[in-house]
C-alpha atoms as a PDB file:
ATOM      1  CA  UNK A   1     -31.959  12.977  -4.507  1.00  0.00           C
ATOM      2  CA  UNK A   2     -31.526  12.452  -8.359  1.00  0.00           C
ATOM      3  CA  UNK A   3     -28.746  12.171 -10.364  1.00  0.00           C
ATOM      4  CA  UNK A   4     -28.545  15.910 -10.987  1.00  0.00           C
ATOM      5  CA  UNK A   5     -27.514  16.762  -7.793  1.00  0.00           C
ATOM      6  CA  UNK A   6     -25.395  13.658  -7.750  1.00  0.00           C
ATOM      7  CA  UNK A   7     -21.853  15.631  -8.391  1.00  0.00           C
ATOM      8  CA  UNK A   8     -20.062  11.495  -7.628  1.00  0.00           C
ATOM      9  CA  UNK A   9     -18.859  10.908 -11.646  1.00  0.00           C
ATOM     10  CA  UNK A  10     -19.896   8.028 -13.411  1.00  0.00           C
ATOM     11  CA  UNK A  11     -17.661   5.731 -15.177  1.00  0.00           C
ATOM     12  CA  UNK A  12     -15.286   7.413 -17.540  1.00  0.00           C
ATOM     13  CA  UNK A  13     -16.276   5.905 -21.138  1.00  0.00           C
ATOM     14  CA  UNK A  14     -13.298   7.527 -23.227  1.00  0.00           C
ATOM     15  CA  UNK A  15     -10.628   6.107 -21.256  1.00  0.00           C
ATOM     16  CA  UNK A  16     -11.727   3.026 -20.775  1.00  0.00           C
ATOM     17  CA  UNK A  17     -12.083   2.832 -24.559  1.00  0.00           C
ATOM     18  CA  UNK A  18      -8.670   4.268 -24.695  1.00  0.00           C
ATOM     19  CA  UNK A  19      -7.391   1.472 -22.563  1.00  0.00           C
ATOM     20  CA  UNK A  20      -9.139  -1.678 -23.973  1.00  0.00           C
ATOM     21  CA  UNK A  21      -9.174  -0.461 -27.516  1.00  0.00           C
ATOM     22  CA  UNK A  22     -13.162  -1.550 -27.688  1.00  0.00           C
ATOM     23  CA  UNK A  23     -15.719   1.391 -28.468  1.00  0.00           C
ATOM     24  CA  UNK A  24     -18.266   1.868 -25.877  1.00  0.00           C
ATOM     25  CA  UNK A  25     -20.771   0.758 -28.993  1.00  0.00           C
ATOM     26  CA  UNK A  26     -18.935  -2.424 -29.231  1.00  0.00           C
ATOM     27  CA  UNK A  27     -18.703  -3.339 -25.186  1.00  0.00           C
ATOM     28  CA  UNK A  28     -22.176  -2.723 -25.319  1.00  0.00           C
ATOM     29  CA  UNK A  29     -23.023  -5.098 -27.512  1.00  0.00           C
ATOM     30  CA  UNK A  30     -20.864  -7.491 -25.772  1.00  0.00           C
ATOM     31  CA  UNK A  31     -23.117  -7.079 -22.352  1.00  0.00           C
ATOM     32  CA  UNK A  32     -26.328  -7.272 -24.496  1.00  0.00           C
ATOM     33  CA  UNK A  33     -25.261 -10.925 -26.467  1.00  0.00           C
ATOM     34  CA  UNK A  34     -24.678 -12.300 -22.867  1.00  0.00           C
ATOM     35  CA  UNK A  35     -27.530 -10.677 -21.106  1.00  0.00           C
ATOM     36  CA  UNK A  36     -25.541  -9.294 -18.557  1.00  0.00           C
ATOM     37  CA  UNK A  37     -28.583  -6.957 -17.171  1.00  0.00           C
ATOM     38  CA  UNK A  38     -29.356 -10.040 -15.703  1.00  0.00           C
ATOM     39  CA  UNK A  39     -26.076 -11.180 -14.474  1.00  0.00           C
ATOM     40  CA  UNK A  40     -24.241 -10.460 -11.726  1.00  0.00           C
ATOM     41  CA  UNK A  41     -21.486  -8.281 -10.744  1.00  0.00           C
ATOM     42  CA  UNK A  42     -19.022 -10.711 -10.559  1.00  0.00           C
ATOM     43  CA  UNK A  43     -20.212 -12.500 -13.625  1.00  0.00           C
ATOM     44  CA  UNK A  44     -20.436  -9.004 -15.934  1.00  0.00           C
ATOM     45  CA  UNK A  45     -16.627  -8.657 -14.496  1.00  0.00           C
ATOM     46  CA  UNK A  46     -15.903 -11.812 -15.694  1.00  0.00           C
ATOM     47  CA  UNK A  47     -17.589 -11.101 -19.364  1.00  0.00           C
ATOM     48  CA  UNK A  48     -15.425  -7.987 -19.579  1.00  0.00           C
ATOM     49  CA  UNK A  49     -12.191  -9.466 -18.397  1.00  0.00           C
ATOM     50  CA  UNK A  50     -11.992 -11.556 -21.863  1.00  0.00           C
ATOM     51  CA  UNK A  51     -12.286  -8.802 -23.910  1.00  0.00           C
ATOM     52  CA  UNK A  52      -9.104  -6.836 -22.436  1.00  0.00           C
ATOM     53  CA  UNK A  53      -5.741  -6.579 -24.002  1.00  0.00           C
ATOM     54  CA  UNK A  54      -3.237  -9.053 -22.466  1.00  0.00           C
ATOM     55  CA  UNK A  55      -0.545  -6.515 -22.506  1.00  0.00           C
ATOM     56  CA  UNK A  56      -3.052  -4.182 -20.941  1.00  0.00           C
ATOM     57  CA  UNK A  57      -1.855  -3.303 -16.828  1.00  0.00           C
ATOM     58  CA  UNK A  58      -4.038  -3.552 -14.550  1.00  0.00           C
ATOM     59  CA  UNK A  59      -6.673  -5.918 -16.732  1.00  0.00           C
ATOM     60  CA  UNK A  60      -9.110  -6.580 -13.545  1.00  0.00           C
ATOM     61  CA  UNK A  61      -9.676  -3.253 -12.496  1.00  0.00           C
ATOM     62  CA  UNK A  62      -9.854  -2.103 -16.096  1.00  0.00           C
ATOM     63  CA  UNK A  63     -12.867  -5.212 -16.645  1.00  0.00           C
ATOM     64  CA  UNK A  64     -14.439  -3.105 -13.037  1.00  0.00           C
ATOM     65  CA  UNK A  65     -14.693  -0.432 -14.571  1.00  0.00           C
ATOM     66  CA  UNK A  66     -16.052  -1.544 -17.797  1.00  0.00           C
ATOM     67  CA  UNK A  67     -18.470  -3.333 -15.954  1.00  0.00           C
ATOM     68  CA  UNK A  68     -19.809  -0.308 -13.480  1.00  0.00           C
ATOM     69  CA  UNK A  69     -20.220   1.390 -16.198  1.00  0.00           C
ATOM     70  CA  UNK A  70     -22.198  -1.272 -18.080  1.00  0.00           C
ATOM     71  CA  UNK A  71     -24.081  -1.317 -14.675  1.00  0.00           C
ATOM     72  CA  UNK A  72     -24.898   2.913 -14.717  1.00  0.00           C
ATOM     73  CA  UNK A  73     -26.056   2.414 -18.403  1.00  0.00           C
ATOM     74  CA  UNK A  74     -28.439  -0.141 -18.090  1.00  0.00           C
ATOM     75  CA  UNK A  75     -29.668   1.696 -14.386  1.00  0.00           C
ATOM     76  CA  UNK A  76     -28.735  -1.102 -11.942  1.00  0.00           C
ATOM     77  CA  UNK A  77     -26.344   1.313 -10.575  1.00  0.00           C
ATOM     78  CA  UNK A  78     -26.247   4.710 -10.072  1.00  0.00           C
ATOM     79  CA  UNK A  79     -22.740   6.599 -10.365  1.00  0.00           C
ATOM     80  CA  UNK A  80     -21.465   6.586  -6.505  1.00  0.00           C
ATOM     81  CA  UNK A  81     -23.188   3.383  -5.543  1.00  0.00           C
ATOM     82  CA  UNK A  82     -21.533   0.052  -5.033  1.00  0.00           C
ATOM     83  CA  UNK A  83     -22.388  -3.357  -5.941  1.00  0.00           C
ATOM     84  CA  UNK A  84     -24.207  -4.032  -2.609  1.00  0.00           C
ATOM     85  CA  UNK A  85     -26.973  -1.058  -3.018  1.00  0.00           C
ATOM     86  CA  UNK A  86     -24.415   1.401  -0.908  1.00  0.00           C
ATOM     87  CA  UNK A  87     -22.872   4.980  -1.934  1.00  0.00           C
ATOM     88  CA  UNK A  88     -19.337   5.822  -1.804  1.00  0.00           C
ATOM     89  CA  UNK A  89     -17.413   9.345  -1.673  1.00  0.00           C
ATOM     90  CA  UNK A  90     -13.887  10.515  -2.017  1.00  0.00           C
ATOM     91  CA  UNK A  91     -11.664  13.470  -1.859  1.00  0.00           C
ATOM     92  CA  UNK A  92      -8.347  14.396  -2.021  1.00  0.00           C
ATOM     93  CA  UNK A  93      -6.197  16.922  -1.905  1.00  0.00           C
ATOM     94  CA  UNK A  94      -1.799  17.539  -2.727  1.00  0.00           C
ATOM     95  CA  UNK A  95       0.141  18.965  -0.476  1.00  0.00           C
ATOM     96  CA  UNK A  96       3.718  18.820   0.295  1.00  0.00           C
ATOM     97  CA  UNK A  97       5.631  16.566   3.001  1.00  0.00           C
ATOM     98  CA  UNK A  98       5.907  13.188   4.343  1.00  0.00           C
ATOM     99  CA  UNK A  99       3.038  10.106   4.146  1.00  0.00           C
ATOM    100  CA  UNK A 100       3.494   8.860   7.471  1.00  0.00           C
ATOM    101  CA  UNK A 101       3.574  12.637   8.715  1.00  0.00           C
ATOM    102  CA  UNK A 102       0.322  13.200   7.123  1.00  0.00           C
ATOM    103  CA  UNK A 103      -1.709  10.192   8.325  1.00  0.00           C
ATOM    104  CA  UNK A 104       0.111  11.037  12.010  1.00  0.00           C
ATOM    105  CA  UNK A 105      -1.564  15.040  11.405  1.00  0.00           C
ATOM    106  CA  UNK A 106      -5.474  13.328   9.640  1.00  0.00           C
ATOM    107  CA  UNK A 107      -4.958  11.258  13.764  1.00  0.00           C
ATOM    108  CA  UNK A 108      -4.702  14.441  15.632  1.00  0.00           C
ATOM    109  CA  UNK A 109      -7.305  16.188  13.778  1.00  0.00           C
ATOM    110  CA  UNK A 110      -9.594  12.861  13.684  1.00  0.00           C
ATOM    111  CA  UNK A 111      -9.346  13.380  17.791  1.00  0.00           C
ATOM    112  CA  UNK A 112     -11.242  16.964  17.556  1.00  0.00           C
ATOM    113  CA  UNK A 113     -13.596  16.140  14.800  1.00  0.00           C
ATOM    114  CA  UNK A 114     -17.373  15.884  15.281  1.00  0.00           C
ATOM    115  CA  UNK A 115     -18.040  13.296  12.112  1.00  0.00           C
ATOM    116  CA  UNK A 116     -21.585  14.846  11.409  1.00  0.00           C
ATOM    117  CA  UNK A 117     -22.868  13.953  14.580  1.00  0.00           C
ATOM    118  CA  UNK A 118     -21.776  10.222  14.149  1.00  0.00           C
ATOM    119  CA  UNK A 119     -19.858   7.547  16.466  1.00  0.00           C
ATOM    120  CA  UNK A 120     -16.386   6.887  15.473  1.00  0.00           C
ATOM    121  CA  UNK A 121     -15.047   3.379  15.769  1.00  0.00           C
ATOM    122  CA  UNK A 122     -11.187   3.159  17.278  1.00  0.00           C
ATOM    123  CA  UNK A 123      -9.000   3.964  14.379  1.00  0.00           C
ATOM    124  CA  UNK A 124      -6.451   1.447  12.658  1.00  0.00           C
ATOM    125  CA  UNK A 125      -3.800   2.151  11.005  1.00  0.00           C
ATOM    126  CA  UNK A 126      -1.646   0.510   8.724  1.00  0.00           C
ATOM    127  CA  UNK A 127       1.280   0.813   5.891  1.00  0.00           C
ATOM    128  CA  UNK A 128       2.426  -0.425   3.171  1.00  0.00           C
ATOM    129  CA  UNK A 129       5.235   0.095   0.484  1.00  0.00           C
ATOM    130  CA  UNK A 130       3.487   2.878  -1.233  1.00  0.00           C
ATOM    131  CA  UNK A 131       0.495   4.235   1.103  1.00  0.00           C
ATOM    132  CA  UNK A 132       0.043   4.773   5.170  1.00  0.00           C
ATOM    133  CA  UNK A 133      -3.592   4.329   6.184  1.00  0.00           C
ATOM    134  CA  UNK A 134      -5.837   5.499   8.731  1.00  0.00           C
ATOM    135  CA  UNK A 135      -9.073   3.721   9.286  1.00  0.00           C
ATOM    136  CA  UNK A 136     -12.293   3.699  11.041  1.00  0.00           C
ATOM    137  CA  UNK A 137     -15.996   3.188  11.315  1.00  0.00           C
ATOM    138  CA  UNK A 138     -18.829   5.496  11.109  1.00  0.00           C
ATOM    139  CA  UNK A 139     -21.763   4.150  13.201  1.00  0.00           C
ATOM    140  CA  UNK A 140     -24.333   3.086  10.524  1.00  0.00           C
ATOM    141  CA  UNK A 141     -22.587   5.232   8.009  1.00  0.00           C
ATOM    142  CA  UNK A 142     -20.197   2.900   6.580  1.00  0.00           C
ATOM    143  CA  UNK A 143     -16.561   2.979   6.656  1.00  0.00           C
ATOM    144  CA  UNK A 144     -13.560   5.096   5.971  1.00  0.00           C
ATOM    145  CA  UNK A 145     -10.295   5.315   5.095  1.00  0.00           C
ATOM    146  CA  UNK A 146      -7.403   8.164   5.080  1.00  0.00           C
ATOM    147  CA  UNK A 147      -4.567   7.040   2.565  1.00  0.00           C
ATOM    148  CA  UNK A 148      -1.911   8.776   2.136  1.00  0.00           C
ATOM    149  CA  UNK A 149       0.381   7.999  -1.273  1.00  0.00           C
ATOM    150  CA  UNK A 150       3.316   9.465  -2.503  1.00  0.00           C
ATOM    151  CA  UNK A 151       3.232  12.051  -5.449  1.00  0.00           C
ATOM    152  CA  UNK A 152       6.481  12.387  -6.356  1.00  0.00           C
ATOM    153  CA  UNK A 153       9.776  13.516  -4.738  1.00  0.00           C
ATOM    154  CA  UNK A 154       8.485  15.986  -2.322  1.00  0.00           C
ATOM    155  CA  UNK A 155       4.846  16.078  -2.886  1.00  0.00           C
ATOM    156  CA  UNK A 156       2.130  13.059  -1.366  1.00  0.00           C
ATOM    157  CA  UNK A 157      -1.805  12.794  -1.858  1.00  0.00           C
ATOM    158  CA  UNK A 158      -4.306  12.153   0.846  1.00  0.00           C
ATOM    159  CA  UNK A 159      -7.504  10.754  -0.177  1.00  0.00           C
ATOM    160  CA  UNK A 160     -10.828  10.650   2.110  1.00  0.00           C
ATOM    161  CA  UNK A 161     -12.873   7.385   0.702  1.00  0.00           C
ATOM    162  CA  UNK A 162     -15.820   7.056   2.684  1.00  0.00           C
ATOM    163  CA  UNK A 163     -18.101   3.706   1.629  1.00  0.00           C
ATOM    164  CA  UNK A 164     -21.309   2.312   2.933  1.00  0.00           C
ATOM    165  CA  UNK A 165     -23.337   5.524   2.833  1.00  0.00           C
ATOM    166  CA  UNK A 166     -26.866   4.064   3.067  1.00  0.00           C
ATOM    167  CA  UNK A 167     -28.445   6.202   1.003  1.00  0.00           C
ATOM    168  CA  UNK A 168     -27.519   8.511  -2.724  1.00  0.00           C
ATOM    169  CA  UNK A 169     -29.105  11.541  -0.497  1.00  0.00           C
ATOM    170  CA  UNK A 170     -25.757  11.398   1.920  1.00  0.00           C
ATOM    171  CA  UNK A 171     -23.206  11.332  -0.771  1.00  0.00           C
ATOM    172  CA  UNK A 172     -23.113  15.492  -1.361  1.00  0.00           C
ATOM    173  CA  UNK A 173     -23.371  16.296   2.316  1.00  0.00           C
ATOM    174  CA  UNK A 174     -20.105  14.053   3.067  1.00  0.00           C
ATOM    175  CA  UNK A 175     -18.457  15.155   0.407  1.00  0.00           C
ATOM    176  CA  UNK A 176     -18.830  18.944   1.447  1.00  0.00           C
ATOM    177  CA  UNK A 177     -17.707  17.121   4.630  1.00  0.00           C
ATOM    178  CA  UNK A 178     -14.652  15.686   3.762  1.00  0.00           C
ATOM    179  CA  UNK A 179     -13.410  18.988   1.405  1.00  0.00           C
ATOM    180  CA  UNK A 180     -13.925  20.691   4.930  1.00  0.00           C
ATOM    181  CA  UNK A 181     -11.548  18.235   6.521  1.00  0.00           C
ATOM    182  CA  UNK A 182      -9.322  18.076   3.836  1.00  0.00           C
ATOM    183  CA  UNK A 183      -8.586  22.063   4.054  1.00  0.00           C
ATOM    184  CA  UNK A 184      -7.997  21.261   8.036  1.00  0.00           C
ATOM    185  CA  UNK A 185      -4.723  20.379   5.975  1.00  0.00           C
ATOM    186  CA  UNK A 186      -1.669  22.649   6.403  1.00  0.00           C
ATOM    187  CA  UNK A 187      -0.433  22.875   2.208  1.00  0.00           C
ATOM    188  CA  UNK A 188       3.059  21.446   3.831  1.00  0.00           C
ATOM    189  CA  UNK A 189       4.589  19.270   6.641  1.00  0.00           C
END
């Protein structure tokens, strides 16, 4: 498959300009002076992490992203794929009701689902202050996880993330996949 028909988005450059007040000009030159091509993930993180605000929230995942999308630039990863070589997908969709009623709903429709034709693992589940989880395996397809998070008052978001996709070529199919699921969804609880 090639990155055309790759819908996953890469990193998103203005924003994380926005958030580290460093142009993207500037972080690359950062990666180049420490030859961070040849580094690796953890140690490009690392790089990245001393160039962030202090006041900034969130500095680590803001010093991920810079760094995945350090990693897309200079092609040792593709937008979608993960540090170890493996694709990821996501979806979500807002709708109104409860968290805990939605990942009870995502159980009873995981029961009557035929996951592309692949073996389920026995779900977990799990909560804490701010999402309720469903989890499972996919049988050589990686893993996946149904979160459900508060929106605001009366509305919640449930996201599909499914990681460990062996190969770029899967990451369109099981995203069609999970929209499909996703519209399973009644709008309200």
């Amino acid at each position: 498959m090639t990155a055309a028909t790759n819908a996953t988005r890469g990193a998103n450059i203005p924003a994380l300009e926005r958030a580290s007040n460093v142009t993207w000009a500037d972080w690359l030159e950062l990666f180049a002076g420490a030859n961070a091509a040849s580094l690796s993930h953890g140690e490009i993180a690392a790089i990245a992490l001393t160039r962030m605000p202090t006041a900034l929230e969130n500095p680590e995942w803001w010093a991920q992203m810079a760094t995945i999308a350090f990693e897309q630039h200079a092609g040792i990863r593709r937008p979608g794929q993960s540090a170890d070589g493996t694709y990821r997908v996501s979806a979500s969709r807002t709708i109104t009701g409860d968290r805990d009623t939605a990942i009870e709903r995502w159980a009873e429709l995981a029961l009557d689902t035929d996951f592309l034709g692949a073996e389920r693992s026995e779900p977990r589940r799990s909560r804490t202050d701010k999402r309720t989880f469903w989890r499972s395996n996919l049988t050589g397809l990686g893993k996946l996880e149904v979160a459900a998070a508060a929106k605001d008052d009366t509305k919640i978001i449930v996201t599909i993330s499914h990681d460990g996709l062996p190969a770029e070529s899967d990451v369109e199919r099981w995203r069609a996949f999970w929209k499909e699921q996703l519209a399973r969804f009644p709008s309200a609880f």
